[in-house]
N, C-alpha and C. Protein backbone atom coordinates (compact mmCIF):
# COMPACT_ATOMS: atom_id res chain seq x y z
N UNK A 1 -7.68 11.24 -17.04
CA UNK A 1 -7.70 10.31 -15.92
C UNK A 1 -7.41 11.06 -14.62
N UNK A 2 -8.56 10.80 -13.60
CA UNK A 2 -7.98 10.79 -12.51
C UNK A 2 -6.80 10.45 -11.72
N UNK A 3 -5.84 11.69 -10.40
CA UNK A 3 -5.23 10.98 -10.06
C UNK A 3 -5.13 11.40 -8.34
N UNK A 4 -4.92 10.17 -7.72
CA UNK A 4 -5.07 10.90 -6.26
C UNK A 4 -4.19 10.14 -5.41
N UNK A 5 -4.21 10.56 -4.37
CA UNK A 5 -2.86 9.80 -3.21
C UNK A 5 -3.43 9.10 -2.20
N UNK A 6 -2.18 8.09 -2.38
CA UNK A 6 -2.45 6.69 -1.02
C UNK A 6 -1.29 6.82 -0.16
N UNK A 7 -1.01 7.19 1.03
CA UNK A 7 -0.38 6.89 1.98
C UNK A 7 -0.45 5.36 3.24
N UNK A 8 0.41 4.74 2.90
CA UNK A 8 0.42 3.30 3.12
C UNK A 8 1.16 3.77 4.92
N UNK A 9 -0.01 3.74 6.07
CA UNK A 9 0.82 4.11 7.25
C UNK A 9 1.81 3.14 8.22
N UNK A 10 1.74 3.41 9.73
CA UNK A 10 3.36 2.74 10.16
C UNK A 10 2.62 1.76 10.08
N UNK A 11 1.35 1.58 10.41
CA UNK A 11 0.65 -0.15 10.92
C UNK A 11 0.71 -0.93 9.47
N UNK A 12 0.22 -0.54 8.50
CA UNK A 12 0.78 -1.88 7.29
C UNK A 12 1.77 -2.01 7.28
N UNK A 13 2.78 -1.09 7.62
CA UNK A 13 4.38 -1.15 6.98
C UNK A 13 4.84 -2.44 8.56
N UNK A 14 4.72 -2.23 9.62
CA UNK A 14 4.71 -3.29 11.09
C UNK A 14 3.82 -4.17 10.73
N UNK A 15 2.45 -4.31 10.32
CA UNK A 15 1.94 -5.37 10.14
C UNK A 15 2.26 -6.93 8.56
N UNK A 16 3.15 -6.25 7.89
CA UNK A 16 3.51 -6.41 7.01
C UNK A 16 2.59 -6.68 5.87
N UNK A 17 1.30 -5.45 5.50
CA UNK A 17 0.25 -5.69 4.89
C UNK A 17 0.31 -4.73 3.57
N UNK A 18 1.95 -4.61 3.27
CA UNK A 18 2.35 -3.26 2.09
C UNK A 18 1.83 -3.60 1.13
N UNK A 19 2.62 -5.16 1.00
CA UNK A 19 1.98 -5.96 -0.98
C UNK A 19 0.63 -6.25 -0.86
N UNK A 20 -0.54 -6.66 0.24
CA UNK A 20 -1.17 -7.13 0.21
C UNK A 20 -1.93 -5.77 -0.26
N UNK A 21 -2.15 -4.67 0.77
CA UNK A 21 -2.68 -3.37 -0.15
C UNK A 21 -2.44 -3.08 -1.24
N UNK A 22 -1.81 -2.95 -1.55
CA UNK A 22 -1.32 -2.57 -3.15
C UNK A 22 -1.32 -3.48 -4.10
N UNK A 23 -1.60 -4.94 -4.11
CA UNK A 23 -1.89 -5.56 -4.28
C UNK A 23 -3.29 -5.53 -4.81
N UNK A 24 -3.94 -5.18 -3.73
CA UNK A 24 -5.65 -4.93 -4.26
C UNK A 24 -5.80 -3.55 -5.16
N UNK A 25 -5.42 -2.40 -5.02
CA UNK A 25 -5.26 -1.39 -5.42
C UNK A 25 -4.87 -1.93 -7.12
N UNK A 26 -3.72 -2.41 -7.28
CA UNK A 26 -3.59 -2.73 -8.74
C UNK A 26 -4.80 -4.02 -9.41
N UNK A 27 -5.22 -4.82 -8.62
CA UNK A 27 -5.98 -5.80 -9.38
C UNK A 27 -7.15 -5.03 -9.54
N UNK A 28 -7.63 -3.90 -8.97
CA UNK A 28 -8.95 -3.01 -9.48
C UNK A 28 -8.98 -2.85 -10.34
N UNK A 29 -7.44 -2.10 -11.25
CA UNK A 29 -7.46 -1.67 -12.44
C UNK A 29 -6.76 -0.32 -12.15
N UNK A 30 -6.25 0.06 -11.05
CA UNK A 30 -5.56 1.25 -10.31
C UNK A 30 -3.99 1.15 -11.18
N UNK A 31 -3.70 2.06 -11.79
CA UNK A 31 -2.07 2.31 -12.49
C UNK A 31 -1.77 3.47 -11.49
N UNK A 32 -0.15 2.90 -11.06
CA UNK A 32 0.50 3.58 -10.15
C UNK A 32 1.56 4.38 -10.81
N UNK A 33 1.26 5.61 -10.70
CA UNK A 33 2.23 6.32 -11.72
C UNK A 33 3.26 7.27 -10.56
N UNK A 34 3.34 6.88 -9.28
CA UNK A 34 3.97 7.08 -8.40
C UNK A 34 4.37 6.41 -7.30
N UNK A 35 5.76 5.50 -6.53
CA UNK A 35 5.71 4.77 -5.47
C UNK A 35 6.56 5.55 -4.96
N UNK A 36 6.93 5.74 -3.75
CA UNK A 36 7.99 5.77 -2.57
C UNK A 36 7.99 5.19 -1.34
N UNK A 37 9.02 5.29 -0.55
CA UNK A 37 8.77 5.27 0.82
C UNK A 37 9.15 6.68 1.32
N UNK A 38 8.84 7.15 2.27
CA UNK A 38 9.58 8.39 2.68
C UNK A 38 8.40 8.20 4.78
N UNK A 39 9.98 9.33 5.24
CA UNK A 39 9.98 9.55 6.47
C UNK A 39 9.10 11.09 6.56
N UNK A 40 8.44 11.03 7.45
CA UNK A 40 7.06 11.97 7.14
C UNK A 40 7.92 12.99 8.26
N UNK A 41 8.44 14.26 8.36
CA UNK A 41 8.51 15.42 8.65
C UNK A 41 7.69 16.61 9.68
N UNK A 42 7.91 17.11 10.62
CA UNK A 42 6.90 17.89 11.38
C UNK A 42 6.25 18.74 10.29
N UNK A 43 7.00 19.69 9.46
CA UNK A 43 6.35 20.33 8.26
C UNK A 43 5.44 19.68 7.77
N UNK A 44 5.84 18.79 6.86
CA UNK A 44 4.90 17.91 5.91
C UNK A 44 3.45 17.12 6.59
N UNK A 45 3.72 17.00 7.97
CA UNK A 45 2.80 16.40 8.76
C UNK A 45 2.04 17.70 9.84
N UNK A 46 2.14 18.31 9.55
CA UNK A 46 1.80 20.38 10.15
C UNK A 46 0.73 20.52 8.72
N UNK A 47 1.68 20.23 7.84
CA UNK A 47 0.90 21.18 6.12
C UNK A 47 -0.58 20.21 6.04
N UNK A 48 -0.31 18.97 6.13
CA UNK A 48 -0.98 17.89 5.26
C UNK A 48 -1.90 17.15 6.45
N UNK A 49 -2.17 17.25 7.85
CA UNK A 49 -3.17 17.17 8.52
C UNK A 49 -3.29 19.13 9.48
N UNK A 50 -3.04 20.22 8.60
CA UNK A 50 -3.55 21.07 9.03
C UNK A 50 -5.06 21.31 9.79
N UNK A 51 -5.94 20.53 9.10
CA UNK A 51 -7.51 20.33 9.53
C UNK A 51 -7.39 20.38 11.17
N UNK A 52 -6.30 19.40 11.32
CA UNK A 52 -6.44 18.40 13.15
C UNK A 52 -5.72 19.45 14.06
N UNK A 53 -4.88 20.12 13.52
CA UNK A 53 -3.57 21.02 14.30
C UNK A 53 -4.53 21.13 15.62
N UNK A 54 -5.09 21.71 15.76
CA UNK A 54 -6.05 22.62 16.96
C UNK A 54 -6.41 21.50 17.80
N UNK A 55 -6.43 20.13 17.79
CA UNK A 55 -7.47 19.37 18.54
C UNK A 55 -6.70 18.20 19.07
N UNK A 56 -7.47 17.99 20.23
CA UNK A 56 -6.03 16.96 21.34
C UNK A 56 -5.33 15.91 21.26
N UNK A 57 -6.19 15.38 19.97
CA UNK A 57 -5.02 13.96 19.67
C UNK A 57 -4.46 14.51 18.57
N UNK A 58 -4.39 15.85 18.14
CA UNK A 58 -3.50 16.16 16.91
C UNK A 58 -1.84 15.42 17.48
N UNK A 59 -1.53 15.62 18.23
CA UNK A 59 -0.10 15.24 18.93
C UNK A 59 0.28 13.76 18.49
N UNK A 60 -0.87 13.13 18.92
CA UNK A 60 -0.98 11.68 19.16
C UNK A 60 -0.81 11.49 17.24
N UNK A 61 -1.48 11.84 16.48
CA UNK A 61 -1.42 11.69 14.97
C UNK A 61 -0.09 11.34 14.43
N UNK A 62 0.23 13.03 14.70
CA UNK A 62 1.82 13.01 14.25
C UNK A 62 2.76 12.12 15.14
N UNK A 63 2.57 11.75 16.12
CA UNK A 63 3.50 10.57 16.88
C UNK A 63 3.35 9.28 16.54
N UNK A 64 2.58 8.79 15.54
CA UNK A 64 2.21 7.90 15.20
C UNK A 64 2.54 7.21 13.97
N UNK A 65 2.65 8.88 12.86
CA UNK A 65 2.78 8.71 11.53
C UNK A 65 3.85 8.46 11.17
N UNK A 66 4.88 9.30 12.45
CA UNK A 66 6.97 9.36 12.64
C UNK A 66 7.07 8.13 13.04
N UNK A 67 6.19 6.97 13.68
CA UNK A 67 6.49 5.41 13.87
C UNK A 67 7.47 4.96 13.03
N UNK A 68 7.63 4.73 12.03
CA UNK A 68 8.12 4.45 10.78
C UNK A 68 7.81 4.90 9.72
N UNK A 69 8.55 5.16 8.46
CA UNK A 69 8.64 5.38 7.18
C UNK A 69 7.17 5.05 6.27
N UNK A 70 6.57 5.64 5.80
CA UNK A 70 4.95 5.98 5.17
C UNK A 70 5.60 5.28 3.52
N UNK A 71 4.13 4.20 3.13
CA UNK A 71 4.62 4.11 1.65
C UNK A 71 3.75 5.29 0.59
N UNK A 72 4.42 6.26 0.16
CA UNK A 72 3.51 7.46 -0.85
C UNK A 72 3.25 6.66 -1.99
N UNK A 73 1.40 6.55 -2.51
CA UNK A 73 1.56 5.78 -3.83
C UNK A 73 0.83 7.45 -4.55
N UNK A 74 0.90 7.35 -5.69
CA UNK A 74 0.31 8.31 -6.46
C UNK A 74 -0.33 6.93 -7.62
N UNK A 75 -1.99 7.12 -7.73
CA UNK A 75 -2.80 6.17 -8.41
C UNK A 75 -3.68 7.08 -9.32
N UNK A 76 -4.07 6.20 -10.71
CA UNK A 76 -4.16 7.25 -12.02
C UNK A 76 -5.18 6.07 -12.26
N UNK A 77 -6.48 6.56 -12.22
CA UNK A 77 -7.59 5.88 -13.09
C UNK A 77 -8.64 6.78 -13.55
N UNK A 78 -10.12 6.35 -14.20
CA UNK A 78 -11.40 6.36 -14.21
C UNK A 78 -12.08 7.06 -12.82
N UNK A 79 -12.10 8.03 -12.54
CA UNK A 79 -12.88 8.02 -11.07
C UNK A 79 -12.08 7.16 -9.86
N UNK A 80 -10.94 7.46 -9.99
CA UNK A 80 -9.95 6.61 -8.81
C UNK A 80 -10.42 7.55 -7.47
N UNK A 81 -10.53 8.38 -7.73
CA UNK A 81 -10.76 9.05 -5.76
C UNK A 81 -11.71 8.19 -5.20
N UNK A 82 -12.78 8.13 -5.97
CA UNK A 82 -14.14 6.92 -5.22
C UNK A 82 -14.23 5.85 -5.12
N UNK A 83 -12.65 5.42 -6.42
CA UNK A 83 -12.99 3.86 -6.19
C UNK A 83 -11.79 3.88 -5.10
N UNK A 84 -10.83 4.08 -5.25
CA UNK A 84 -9.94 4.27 -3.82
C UNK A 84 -10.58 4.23 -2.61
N UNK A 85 -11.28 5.08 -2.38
CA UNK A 85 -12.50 5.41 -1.42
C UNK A 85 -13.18 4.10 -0.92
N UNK A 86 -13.53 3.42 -1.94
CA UNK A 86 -14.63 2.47 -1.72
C UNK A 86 -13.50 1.36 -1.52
N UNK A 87 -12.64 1.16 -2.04
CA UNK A 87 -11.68 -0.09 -1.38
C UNK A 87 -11.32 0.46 -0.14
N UNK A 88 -11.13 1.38 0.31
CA UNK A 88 -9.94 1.39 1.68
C UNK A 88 -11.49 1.05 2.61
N UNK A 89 -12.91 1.66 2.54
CA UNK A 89 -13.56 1.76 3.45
C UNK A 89 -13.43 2.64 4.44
N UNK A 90 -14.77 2.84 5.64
CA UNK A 90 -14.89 4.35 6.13
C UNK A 90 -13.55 4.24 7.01
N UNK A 91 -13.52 5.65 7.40
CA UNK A 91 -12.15 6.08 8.53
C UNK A 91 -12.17 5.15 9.71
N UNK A 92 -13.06 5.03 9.79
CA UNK A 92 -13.59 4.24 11.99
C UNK A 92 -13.29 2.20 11.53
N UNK A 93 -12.09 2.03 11.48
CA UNK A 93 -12.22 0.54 10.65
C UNK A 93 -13.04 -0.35 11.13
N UNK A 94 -13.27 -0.13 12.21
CA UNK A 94 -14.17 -1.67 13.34
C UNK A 94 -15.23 -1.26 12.34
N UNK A 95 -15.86 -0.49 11.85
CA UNK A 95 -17.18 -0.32 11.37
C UNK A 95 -17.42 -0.42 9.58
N UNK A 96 -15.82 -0.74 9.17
CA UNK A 96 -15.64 -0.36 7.71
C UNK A 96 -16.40 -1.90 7.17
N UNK A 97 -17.20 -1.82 5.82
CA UNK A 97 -17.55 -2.82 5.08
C UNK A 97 -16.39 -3.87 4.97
N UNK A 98 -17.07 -4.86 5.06
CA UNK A 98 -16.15 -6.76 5.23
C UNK A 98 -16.04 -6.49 3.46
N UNK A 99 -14.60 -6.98 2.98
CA UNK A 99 -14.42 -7.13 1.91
C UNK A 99 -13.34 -5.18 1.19
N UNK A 100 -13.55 -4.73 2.32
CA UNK A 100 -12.73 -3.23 2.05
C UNK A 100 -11.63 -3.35 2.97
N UNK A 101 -10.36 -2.96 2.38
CA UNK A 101 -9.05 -2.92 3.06
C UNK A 101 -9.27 -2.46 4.18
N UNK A 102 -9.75 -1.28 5.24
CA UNK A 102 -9.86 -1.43 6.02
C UNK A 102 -10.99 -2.57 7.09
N UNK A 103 -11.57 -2.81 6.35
CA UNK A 103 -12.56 -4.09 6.70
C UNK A 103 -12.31 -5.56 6.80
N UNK A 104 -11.57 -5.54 6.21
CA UNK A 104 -10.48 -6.75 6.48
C UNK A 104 -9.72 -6.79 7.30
N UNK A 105 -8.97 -5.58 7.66
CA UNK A 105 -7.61 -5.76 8.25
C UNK A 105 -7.07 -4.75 9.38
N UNK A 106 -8.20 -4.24 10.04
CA UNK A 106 -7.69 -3.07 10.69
C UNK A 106 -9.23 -2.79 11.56
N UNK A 107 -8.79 -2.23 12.92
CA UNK A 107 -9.77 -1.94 13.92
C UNK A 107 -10.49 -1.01 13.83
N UNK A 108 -9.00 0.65 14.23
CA UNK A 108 -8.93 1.83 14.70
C UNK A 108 -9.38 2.75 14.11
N UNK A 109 -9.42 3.87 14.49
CA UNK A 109 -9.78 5.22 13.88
C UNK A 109 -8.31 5.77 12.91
N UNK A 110 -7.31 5.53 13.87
CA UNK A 110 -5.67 5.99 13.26
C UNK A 110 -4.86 5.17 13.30
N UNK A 111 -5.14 3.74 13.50
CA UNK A 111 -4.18 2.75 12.95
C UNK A 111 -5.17 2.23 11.75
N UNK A 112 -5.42 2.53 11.10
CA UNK A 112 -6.34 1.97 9.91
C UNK A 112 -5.63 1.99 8.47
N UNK A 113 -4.69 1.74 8.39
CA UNK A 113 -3.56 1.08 7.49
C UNK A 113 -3.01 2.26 7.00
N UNK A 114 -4.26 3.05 6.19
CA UNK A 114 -4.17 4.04 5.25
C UNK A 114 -4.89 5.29 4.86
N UNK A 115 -4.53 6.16 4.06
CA UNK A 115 -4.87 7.41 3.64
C UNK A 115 -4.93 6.97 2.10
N UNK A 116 -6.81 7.80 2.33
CA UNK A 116 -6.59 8.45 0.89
C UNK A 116 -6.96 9.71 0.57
N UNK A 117 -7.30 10.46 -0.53
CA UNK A 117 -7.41 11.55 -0.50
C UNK A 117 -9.17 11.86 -0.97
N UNK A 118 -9.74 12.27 0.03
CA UNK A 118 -11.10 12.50 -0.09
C UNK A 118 -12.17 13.12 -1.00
N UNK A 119 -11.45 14.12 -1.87
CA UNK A 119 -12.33 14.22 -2.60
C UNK A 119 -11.34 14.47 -4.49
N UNK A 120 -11.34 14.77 -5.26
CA UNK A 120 -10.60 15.30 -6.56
C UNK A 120 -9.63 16.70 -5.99
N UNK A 121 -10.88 17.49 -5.51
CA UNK A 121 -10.05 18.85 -4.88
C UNK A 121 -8.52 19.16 -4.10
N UNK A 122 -9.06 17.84 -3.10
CA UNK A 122 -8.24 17.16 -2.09
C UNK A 122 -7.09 16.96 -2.61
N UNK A 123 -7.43 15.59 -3.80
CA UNK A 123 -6.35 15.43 -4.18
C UNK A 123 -5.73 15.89 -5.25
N UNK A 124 -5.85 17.08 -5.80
CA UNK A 124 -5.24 17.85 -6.30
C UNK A 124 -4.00 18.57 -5.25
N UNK A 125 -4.73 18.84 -4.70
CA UNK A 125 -3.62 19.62 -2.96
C UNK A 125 -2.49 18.33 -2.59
N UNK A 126 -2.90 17.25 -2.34
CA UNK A 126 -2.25 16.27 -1.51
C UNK A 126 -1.22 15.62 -2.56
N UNK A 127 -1.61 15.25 -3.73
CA UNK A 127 -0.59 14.64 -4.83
C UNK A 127 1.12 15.56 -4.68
N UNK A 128 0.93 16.90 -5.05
CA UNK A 128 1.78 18.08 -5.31
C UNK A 128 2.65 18.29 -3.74
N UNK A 129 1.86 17.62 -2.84
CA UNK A 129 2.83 17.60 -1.41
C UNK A 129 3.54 16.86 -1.06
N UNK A 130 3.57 15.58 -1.53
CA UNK A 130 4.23 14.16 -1.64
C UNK A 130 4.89 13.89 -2.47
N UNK A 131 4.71 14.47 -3.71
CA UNK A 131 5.29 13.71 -4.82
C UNK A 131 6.20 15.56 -5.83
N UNK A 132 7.15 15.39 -6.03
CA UNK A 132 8.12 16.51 -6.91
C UNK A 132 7.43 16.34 -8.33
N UNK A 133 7.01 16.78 -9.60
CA UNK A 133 6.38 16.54 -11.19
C UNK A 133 7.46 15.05 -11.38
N UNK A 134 8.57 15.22 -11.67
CA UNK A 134 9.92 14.47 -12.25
C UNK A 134 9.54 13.16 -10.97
N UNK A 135 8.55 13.16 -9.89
CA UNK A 135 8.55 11.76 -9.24
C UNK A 135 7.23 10.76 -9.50
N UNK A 136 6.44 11.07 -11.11
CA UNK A 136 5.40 11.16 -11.21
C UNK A 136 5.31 10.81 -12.42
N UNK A 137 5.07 9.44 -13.21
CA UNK A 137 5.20 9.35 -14.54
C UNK A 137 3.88 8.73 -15.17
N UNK A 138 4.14 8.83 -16.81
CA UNK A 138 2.78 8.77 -17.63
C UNK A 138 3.43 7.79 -18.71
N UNK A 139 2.84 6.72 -18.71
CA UNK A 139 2.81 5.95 -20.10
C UNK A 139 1.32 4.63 -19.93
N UNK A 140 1.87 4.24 -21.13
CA UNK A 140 0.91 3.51 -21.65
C UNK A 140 0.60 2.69 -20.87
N UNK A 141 -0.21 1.98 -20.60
CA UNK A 141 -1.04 0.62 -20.22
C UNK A 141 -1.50 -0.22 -20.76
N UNK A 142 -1.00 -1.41 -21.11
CA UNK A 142 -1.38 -2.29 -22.24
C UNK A 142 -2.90 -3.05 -22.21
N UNK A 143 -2.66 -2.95 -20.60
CA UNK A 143 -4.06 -3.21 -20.21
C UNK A 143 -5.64 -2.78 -20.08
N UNK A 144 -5.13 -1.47 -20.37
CA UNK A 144 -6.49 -0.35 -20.11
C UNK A 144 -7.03 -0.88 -21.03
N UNK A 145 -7.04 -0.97 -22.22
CA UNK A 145 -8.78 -1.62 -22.89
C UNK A 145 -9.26 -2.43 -21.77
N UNK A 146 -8.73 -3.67 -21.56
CA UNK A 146 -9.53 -4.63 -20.80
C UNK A 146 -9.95 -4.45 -19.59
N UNK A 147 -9.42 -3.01 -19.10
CA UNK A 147 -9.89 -2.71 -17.73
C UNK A 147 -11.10 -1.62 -18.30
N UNK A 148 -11.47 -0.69 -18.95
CA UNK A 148 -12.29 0.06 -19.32
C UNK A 148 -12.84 -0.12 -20.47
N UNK A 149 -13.82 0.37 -20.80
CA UNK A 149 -14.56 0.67 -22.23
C UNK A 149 -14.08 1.68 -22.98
N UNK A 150 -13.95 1.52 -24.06
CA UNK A 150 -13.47 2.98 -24.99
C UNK A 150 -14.21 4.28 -24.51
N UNK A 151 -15.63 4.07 -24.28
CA UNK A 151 -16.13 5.53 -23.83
C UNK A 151 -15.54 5.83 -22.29
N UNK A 152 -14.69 4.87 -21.69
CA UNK A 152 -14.91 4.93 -20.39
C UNK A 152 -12.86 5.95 -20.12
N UNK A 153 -12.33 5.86 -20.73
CA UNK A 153 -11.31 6.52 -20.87
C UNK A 153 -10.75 7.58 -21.18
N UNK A 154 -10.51 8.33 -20.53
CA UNK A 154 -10.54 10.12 -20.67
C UNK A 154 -9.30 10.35 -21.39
């Protein structure tokens, strides 16, 4: 099974849209084998939008993300990076598909609720930055038959 990271940002956590995301995230069929809250760090926010460092609203990013306390989910499915993907909808929200978390509920380019991690690669890198092994657990799901097919379960 796939597993990749959701960062829940300051605008759900002010808009009060935490359960309602995660909310959808679990009725997909998404098992959360990681929750926190945590206060996001110049380091951790330097390491983990390295891409932006160089460019003029990099500033504006990180002043945004220190708003308040970030919810870290770590999510374990079938191809979860794409279906993650396909629920949150594109980055630019005014433009994201009606019926996708950002399409529902959000305008902006960087108030757009949330992060996910873009590709498997990605989130291989991004899981291991957020989350310690011992903050990260594995058991059963009583539910996975009825969410997958036997061939469909790795």
């Amino acid at each position: 099974m796939e597993r990749t990271l959701v960062l829940l940002k300051p605008d759900a956590l002010q808009r009060d849209l935490v359960g309602e995301i995660i909310s959808r995230l679990e009725r997909k069929g998404l098992k959360i084998v990681g929750l926190k809250m945590m206060q996001l760090s110049e380091e951790l926010l330097n390491e983990h939008y390295s891409h932006l460092v160089g460019r003029p609203f990099f500033p504006e990013v990180k002043s945004f993300m220190q708003q308040t306390p970030v919810i870290a989910l770590c999510l374990e499915g079938t191809e979860c990076v794409d279906t993650v993907r396909l629920l949150c909808g594109i980055t630019k929200a005014r433009e994201a598909a009606p019926g996708t978390i950002r399409g529902e509920f959000a305008m902006s380019v960087q108030a757009n609720l949330i992060h996910c991690s873009d590709s498997l690669e990605t989130a291989k890198a991004e899981v291991p930055r957020f989350f310690q092994p011992e903050e990260l657990f594995s058991y059963d799901d009583i539910l996975e038959r009825y969410i997958y097919n036997t061939s469909e379960r790795e």
